[in-house]
C-alpha atoms as a PDB file:
ATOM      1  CA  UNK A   1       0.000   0.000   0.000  1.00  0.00           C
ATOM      2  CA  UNK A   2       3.467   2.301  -0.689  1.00  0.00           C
ATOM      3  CA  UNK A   3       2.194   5.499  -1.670  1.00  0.00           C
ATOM      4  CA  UNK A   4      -1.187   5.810  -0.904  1.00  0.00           C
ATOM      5  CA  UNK A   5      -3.185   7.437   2.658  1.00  0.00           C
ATOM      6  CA  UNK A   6      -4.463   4.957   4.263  1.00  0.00           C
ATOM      7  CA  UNK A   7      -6.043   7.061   7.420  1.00  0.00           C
ATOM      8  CA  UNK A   8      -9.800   7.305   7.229  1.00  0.00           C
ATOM      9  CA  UNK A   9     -10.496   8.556  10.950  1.00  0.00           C
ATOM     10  CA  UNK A  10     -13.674  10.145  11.543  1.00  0.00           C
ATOM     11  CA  UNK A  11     -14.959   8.756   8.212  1.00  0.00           C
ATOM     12  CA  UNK A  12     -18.499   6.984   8.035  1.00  0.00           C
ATOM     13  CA  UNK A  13     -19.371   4.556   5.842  1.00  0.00           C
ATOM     14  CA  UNK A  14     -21.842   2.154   4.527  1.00  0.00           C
ATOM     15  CA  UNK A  15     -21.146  -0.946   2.864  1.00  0.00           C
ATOM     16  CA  UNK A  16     -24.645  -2.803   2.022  1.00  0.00           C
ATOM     17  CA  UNK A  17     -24.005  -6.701   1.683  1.00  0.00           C
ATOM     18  CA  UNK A  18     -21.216  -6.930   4.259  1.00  0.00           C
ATOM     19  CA  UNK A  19     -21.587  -9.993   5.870  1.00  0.00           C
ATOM     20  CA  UNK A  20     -19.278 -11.924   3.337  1.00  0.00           C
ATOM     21  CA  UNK A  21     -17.546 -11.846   0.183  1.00  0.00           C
ATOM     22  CA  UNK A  22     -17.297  -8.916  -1.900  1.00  0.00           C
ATOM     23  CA  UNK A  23     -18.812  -6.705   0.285  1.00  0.00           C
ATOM     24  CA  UNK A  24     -17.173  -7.771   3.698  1.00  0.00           C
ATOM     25  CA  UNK A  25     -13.707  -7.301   2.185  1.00  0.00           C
ATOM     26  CA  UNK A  26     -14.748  -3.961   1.177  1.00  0.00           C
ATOM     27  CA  UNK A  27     -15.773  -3.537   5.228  1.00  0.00           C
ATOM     28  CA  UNK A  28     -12.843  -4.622   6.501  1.00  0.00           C
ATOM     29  CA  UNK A  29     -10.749  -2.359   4.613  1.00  0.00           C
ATOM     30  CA  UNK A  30     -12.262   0.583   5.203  1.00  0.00           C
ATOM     31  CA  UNK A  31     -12.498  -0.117   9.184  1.00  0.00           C
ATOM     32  CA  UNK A  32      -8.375  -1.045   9.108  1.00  0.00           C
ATOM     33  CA  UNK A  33      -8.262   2.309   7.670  1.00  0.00           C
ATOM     34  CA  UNK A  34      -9.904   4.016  10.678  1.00  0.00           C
ATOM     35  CA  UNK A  35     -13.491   4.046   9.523  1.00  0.00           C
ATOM     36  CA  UNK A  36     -16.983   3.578  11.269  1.00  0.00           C
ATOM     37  CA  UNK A  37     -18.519   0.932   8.855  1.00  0.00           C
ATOM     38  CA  UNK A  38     -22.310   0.248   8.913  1.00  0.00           C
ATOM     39  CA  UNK A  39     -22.502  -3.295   8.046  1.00  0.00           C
ATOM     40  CA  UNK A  40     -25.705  -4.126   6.003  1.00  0.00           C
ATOM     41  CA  UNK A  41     -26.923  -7.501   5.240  1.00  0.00           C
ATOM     42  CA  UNK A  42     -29.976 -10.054   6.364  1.00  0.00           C
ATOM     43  CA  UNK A  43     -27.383 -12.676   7.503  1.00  0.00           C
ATOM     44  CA  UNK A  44     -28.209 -12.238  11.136  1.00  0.00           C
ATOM     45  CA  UNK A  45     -26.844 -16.049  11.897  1.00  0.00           C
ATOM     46  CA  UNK A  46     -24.521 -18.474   9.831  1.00  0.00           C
ATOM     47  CA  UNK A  47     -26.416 -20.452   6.847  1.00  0.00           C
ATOM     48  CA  UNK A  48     -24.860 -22.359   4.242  1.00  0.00           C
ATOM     49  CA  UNK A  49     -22.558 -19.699   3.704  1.00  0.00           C
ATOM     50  CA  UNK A  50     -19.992 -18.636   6.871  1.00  0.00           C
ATOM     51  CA  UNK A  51     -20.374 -15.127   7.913  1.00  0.00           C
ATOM     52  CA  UNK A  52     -22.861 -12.634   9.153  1.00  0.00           C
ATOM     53  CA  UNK A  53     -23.346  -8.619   9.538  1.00  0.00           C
ATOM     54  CA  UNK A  54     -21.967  -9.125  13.402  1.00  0.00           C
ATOM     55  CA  UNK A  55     -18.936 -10.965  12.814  1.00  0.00           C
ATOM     56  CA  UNK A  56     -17.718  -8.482   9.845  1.00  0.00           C
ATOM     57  CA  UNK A  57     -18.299  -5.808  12.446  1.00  0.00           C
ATOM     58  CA  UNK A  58     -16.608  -7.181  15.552  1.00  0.00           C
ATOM     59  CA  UNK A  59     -13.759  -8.012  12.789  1.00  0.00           C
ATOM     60  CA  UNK A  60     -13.765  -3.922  11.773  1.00  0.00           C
ATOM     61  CA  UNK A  61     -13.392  -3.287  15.894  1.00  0.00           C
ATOM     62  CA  UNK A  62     -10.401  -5.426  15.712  1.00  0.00           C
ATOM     63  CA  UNK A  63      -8.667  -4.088  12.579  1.00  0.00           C
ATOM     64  CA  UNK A  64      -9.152  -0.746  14.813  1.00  0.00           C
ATOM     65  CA  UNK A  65     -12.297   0.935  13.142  1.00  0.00           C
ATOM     66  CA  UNK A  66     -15.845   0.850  14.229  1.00  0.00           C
ATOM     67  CA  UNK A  67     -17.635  -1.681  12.753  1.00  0.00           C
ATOM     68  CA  UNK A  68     -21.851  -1.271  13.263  1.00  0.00           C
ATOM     69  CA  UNK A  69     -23.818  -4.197  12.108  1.00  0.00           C
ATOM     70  CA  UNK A  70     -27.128  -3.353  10.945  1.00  0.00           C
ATOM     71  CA  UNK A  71     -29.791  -6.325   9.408  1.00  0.00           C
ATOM     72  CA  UNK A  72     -31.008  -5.028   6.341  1.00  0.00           C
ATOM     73  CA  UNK A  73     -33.026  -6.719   3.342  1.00  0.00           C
ATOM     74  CA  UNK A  74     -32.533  -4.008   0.834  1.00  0.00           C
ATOM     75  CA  UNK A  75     -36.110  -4.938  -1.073  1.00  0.00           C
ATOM     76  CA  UNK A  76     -37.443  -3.140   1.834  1.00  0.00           C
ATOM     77  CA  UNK A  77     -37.370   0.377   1.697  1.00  0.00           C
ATOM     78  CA  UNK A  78     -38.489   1.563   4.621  1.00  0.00           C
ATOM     79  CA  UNK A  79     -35.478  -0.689   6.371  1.00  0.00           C
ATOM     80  CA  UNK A  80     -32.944   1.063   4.271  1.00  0.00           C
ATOM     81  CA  UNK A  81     -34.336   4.639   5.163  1.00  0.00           C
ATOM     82  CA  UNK A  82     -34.312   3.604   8.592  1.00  0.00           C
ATOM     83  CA  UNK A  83     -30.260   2.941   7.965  1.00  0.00           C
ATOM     84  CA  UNK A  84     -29.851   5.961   6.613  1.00  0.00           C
ATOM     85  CA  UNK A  85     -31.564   8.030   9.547  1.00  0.00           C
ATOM     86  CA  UNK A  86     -29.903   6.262  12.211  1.00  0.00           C
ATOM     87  CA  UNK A  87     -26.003   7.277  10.487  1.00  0.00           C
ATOM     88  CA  UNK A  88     -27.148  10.920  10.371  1.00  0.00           C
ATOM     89  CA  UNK A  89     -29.100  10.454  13.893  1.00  0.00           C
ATOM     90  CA  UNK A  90     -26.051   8.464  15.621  1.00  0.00           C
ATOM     91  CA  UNK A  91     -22.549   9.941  13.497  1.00  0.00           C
ATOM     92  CA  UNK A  92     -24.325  13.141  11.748  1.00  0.00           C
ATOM     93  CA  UNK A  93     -22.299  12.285   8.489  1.00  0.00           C
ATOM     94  CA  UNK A  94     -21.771  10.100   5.813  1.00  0.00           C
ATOM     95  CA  UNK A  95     -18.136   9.894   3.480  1.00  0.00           C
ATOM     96  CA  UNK A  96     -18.464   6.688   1.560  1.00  0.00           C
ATOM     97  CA  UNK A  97     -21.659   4.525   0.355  1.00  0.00           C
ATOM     98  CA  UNK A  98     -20.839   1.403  -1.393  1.00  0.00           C
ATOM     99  CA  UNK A  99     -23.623  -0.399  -3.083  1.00  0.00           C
ATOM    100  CA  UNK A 100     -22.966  -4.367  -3.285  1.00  0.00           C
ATOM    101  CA  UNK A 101     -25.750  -6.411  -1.876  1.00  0.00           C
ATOM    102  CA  UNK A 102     -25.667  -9.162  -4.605  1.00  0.00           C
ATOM    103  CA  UNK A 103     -28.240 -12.276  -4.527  1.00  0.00           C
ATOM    104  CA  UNK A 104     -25.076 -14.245  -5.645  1.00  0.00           C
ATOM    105  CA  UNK A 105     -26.547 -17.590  -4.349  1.00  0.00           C
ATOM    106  CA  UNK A 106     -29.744 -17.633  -6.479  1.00  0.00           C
ATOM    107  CA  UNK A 107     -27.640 -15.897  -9.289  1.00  0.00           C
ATOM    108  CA  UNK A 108     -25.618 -19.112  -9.623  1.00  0.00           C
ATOM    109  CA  UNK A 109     -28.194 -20.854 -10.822  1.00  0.00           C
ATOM    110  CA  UNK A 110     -28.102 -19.595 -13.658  1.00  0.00           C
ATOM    111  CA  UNK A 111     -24.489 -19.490 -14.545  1.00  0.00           C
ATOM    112  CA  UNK A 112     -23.730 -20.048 -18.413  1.00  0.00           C
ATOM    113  CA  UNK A 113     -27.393 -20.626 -19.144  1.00  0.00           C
ATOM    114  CA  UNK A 114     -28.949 -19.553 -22.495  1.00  0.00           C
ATOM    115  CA  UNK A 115     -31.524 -16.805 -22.270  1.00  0.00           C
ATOM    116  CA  UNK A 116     -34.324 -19.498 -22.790  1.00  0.00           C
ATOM    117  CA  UNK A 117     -32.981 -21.589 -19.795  1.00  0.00           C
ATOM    118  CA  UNK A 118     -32.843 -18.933 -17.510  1.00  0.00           C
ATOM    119  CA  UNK A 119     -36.423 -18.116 -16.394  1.00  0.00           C
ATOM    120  CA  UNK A 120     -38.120 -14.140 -16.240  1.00  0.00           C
ATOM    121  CA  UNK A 121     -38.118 -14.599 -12.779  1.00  0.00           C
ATOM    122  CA  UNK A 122     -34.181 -14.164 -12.760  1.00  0.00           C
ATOM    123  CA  UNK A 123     -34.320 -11.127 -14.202  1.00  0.00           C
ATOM    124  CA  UNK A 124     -36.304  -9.444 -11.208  1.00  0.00           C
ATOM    125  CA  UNK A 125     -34.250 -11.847  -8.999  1.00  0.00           C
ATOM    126  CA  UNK A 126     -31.166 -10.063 -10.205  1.00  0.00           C
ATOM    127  CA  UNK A 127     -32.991  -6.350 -10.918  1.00  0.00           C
ATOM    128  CA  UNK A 128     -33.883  -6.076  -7.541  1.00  0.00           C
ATOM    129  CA  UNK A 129     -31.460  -6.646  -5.532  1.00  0.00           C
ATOM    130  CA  UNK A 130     -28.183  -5.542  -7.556  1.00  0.00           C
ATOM    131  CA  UNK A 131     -29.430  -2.466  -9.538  1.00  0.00           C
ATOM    132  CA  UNK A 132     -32.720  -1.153  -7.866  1.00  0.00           C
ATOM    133  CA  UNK A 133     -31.487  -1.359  -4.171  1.00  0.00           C
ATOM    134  CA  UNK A 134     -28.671   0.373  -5.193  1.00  0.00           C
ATOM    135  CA  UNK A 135     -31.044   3.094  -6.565  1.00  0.00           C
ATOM    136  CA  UNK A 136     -32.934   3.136  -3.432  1.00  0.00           C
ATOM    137  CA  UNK A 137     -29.497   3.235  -1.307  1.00  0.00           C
ATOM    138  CA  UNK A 138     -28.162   6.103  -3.293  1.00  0.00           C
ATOM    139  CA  UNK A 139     -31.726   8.089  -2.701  1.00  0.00           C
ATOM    140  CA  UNK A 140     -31.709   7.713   0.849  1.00  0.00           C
ATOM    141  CA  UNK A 141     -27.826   8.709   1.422  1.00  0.00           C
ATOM    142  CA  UNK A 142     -28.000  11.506  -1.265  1.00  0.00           C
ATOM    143  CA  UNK A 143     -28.556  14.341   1.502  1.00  0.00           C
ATOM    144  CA  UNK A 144     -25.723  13.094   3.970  1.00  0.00           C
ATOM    145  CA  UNK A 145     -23.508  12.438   0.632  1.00  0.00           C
ATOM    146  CA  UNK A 146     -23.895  15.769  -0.655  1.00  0.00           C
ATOM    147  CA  UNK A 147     -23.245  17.222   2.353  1.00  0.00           C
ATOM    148  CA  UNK A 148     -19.763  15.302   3.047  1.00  0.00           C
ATOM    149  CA  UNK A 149     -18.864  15.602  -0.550  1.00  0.00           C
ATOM    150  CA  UNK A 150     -18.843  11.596  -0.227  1.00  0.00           C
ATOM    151  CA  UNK A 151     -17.992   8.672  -2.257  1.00  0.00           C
ATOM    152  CA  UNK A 152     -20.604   6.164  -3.849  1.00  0.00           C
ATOM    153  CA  UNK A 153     -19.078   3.249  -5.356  1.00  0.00           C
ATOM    154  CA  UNK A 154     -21.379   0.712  -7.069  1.00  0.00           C
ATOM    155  CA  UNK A 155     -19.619  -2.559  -7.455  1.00  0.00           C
ATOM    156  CA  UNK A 156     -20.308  -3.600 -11.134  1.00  0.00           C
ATOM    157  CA  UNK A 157     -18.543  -6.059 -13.930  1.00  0.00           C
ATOM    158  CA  UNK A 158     -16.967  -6.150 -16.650  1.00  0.00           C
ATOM    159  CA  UNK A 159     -20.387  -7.926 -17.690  1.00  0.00           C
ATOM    160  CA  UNK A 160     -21.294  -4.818 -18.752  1.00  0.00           C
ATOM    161  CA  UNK A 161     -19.336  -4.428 -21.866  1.00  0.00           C
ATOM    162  CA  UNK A 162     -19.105  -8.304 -22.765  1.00  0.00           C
ATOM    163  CA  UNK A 163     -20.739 -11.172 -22.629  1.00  0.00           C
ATOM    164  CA  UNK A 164     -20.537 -12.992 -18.799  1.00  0.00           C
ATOM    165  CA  UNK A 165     -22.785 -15.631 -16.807  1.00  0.00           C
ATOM    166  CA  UNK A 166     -25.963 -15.009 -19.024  1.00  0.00           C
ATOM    167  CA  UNK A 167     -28.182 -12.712 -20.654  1.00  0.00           C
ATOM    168  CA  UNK A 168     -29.712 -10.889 -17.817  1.00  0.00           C
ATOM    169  CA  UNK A 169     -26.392 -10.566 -15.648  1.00  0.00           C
ATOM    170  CA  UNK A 170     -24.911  -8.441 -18.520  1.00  0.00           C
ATOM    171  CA  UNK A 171     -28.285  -6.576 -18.994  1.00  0.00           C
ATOM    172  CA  UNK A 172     -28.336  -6.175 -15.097  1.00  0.00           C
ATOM    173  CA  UNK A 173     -24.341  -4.330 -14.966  1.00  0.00           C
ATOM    174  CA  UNK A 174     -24.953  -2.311 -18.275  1.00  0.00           C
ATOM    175  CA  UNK A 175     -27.947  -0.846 -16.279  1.00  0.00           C
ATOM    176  CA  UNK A 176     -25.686  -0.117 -13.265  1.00  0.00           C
ATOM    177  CA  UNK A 177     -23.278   1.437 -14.849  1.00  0.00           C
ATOM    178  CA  UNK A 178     -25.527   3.638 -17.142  1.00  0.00           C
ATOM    179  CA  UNK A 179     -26.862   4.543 -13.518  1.00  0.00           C
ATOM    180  CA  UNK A 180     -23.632   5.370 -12.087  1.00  0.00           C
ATOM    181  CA  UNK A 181     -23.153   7.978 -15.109  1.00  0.00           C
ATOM    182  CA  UNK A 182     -26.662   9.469 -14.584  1.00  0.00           C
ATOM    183  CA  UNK A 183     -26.355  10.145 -10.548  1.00  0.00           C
ATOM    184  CA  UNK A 184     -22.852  11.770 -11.457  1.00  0.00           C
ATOM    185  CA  UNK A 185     -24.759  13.811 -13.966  1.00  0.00           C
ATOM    186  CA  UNK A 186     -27.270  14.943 -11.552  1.00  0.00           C
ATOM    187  CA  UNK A 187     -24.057  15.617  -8.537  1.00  0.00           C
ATOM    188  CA  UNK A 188     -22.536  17.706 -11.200  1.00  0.00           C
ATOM    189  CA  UNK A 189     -23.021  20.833  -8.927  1.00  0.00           C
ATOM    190  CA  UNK A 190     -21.731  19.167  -5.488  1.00  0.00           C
ATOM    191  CA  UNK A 191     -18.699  17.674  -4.531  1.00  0.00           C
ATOM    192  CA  UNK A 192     -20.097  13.633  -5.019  1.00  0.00           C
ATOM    193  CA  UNK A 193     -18.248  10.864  -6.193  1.00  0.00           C
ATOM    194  CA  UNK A 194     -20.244   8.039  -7.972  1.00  0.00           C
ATOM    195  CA  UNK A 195     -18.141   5.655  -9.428  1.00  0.00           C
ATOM    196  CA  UNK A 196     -18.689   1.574 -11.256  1.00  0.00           C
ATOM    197  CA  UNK A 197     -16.173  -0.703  -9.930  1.00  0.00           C
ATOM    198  CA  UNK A 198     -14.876  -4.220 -11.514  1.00  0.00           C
ATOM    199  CA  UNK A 199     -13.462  -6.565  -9.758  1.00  0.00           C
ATOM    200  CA  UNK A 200     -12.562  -9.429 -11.502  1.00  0.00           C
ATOM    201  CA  UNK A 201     -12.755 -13.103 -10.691  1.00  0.00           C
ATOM    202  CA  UNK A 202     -12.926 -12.836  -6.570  1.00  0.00           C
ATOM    203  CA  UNK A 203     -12.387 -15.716  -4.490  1.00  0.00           C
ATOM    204  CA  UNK A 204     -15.185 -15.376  -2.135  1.00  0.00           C
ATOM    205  CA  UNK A 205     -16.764 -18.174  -0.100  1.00  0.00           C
ATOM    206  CA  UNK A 206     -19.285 -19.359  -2.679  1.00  0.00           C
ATOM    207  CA  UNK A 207     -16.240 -20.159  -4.739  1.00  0.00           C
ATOM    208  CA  UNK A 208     -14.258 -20.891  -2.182  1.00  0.00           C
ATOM    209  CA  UNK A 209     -16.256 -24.620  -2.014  1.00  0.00           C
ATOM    210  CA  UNK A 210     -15.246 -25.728  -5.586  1.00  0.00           C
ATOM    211  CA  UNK A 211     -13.012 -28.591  -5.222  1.00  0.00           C
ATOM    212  CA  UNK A 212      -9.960 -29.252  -6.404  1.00  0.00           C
ATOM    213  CA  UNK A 213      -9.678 -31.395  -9.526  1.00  0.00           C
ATOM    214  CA  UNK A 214      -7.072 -34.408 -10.209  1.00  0.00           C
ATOM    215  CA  UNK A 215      -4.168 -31.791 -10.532  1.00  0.00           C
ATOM    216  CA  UNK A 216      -5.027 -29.849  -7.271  1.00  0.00           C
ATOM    217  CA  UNK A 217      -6.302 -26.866  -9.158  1.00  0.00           C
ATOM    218  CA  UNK A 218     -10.011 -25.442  -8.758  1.00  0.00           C
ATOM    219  CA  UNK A 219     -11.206 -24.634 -12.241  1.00  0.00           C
ATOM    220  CA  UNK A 220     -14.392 -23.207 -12.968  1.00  0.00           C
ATOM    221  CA  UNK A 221     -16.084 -23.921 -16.555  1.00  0.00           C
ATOM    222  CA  UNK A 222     -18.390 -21.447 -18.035  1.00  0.00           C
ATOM    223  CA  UNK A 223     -19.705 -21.908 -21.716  1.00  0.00           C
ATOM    224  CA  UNK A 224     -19.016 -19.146 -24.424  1.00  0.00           C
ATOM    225  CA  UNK A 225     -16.707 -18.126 -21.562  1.00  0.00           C
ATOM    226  CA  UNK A 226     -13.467 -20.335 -20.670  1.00  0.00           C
ATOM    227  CA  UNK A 227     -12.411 -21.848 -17.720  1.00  0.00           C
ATOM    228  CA  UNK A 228     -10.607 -19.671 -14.998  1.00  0.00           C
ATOM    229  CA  UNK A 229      -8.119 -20.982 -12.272  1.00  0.00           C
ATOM    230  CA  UNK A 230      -9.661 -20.090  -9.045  1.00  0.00           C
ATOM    231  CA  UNK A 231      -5.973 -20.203  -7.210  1.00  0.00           C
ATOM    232  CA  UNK A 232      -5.411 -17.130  -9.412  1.00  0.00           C
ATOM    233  CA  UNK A 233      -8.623 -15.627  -8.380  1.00  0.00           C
ATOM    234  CA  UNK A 234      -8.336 -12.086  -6.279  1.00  0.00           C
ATOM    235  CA  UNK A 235      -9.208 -11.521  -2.696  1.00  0.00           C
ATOM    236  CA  UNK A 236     -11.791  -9.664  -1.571  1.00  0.00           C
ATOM    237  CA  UNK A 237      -9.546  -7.520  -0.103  1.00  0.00           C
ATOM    238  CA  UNK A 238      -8.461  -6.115  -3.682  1.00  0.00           C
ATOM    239  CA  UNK A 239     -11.556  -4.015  -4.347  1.00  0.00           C
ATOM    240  CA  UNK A 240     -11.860  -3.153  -0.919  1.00  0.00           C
ATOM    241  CA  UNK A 241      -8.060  -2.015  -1.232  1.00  0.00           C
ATOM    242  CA  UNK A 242      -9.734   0.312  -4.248  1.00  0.00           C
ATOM    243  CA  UNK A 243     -12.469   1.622  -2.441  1.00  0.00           C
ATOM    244  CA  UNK A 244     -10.063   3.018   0.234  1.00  0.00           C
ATOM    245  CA  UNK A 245      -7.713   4.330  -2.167  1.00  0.00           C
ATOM    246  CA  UNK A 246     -10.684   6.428  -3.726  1.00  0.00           C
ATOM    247  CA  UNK A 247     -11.919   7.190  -0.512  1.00  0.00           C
ATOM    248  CA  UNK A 248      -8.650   8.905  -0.015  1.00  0.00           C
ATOM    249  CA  UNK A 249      -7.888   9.833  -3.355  1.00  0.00           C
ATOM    250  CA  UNK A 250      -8.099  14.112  -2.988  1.00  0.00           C
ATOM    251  CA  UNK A 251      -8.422  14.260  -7.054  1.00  0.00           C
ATOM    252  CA  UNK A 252     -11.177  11.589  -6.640  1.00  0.00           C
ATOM    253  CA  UNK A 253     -13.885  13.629  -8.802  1.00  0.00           C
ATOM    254  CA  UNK A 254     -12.018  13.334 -12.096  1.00  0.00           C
ATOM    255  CA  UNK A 255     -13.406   9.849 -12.353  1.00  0.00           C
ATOM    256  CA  UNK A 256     -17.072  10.433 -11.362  1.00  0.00           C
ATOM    257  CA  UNK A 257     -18.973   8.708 -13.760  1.00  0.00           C
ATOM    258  CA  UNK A 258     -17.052   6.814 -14.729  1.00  0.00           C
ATOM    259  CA  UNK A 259     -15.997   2.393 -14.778  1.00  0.00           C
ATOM    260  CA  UNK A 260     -13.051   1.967 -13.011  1.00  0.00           C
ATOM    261  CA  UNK A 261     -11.295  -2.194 -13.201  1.00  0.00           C
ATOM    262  CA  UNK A 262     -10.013  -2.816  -9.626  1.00  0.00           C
ATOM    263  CA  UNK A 263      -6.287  -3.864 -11.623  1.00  0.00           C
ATOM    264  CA  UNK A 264      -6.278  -0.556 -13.418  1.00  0.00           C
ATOM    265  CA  UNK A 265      -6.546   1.512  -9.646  1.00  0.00           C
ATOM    266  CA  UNK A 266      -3.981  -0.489  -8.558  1.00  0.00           C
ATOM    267  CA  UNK A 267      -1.338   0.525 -11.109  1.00  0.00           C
ATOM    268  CA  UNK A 268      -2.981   3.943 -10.598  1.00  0.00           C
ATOM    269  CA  UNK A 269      -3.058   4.296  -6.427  1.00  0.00           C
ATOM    270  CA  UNK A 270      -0.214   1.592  -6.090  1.00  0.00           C
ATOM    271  CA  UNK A 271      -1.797  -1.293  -4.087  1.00  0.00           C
ATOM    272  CA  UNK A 272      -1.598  -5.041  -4.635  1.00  0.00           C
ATOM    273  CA  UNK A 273      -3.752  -7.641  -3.543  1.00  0.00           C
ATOM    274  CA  UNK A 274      -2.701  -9.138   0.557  1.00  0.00           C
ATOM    275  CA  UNK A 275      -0.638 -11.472  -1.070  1.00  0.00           C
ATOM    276  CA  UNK A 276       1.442  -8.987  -3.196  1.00  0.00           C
ATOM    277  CA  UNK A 277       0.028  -9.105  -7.034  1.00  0.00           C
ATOM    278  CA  UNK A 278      -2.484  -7.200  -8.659  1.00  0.00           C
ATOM    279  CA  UNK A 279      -4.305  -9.695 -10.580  1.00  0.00           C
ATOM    280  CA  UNK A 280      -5.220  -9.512 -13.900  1.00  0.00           C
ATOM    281  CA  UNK A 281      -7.926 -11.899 -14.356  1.00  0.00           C
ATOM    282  CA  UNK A 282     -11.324 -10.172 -15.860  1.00  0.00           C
END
């Protein structure tokens, strides 16, 4: 992390889909930073997948920020208005909102599925939760946002330029991204942020229980798409590493609008993933 400030004291932030992947190594950045993170999710207790809100938090308390779990389903609006009110009622500020609640489990059903496999249900499966509750997010946060002269980061894809999963993931991203460019357009005349982010292949705990094949390595195999090594996936730590860099990042504006790949900040701020790369694997 040569190079970049890493000090984020005093800062408030939301991260919405926290509990793991993704999202939680977004959290955890920002609170080893110095941050106070509001931790949104609905995984109030362990399911099939490890983690929940409370333990990203108490892990942002130990990395020395503030870490404020907060149960969330972000279909319901009225819950993520009451998230909002309680940051301005209990911190009176907001710096950074990152949108990345994901429904990745009932996504992966439909991995590498023609359009005519992959039911209309999906598509409000997917709208819902990854483009319009980061609308809704955005809405509620504007007025503390504008105010700070914040950040909002919505966690996107390369999906949204080329083909990737199926039909209405790359529909889904190209929608997000359009959005990020129209809430920049409309924060023209404040100090607001809104960036897309891509990560690229991130091994998060959902991928994290693909076995190994005969020669120890865990391949994935999507059609029209390749197969990717796993080993050579990305921590979530990498985009989280980006988010603080931004978050940081005095000159920030000149990319509101914008779609940033987490590799391309890297060379830019001067990070690497925990384990020293920057991986390349989009």
């Amino acid at each position: 992390m040569s190079g970049i400030p890493r000090e984020l004291g005093g800062s408030v932030a939301v991260v919405t889909g926290a509990s793991r992947g993704i999202g939680k190594g977004i959290a955890l950045e920002l609170g080893a930073a110095g941050a106070t993170v509001f931790v949104t999710g609905r995984s109030a207790t362990t399911g099939r997948l490890p983690g929940t809100v409370h333990a990203t938090a108490a892990r942002i308390d130990e990395l020395g920020g503030v870490g404020v779990p907060f149960v969330c389903d972000h279909r319901d609006d009225d819950a993520v208005a009451r998230l909002f009110q309680r940051v301005r009622d209990e911190y009176g500020r907001l710096d950074v909102l990152v949108n990345n609640v994901y429904n990745a489990p009932a996504a992966a059903r439909w991995l590498g599925k023609p359009f005519w496999a992959v039911p209309p249900t999906a598509w409000d499966e997917t709208f819902d939760v990854g483009v319009r509750s980061h609308y809704a997010a955005a809405v509620f946060a504007a007025p503390l946002l504008i105010e700070s002269g914040g950040l909002i980061v919505n966690i996107s894809s390369p999906g949204a330029e080329r083909y990737m999963h199926n039909a209405v993931y790359g529909v889904a991203k190209c929608a997000l991204d359009r959005l990020t460019a129209d809430l920049a357009r409309d924060l023209t005349d404040s100090d607001v942020t809104v960036v897309s982010l891509w990560p690229g292949i991130v091994n998060t705990e959902l991928l994290q229980m693909v076995p190994a094949d005969a020669d120890g390595r865990r391949m994935v195999t999507l059609p029209g798409e390749g197969s990717f090594d796993l080993d050579a996936a990305e921590s979530p730590h990498f985009p989280g590493r980006a988010v603080v860099a931004l978050a940081t990042d005095p000159a920030r504006r000149e990319r509101t609008g914008n779609s940033w790949r987490v590799a391309d900040l890297a060379d830019a701020y001067g990070f690497t993933d925990v384990d020293g790369r920057v991986p390349r694997n989009d």
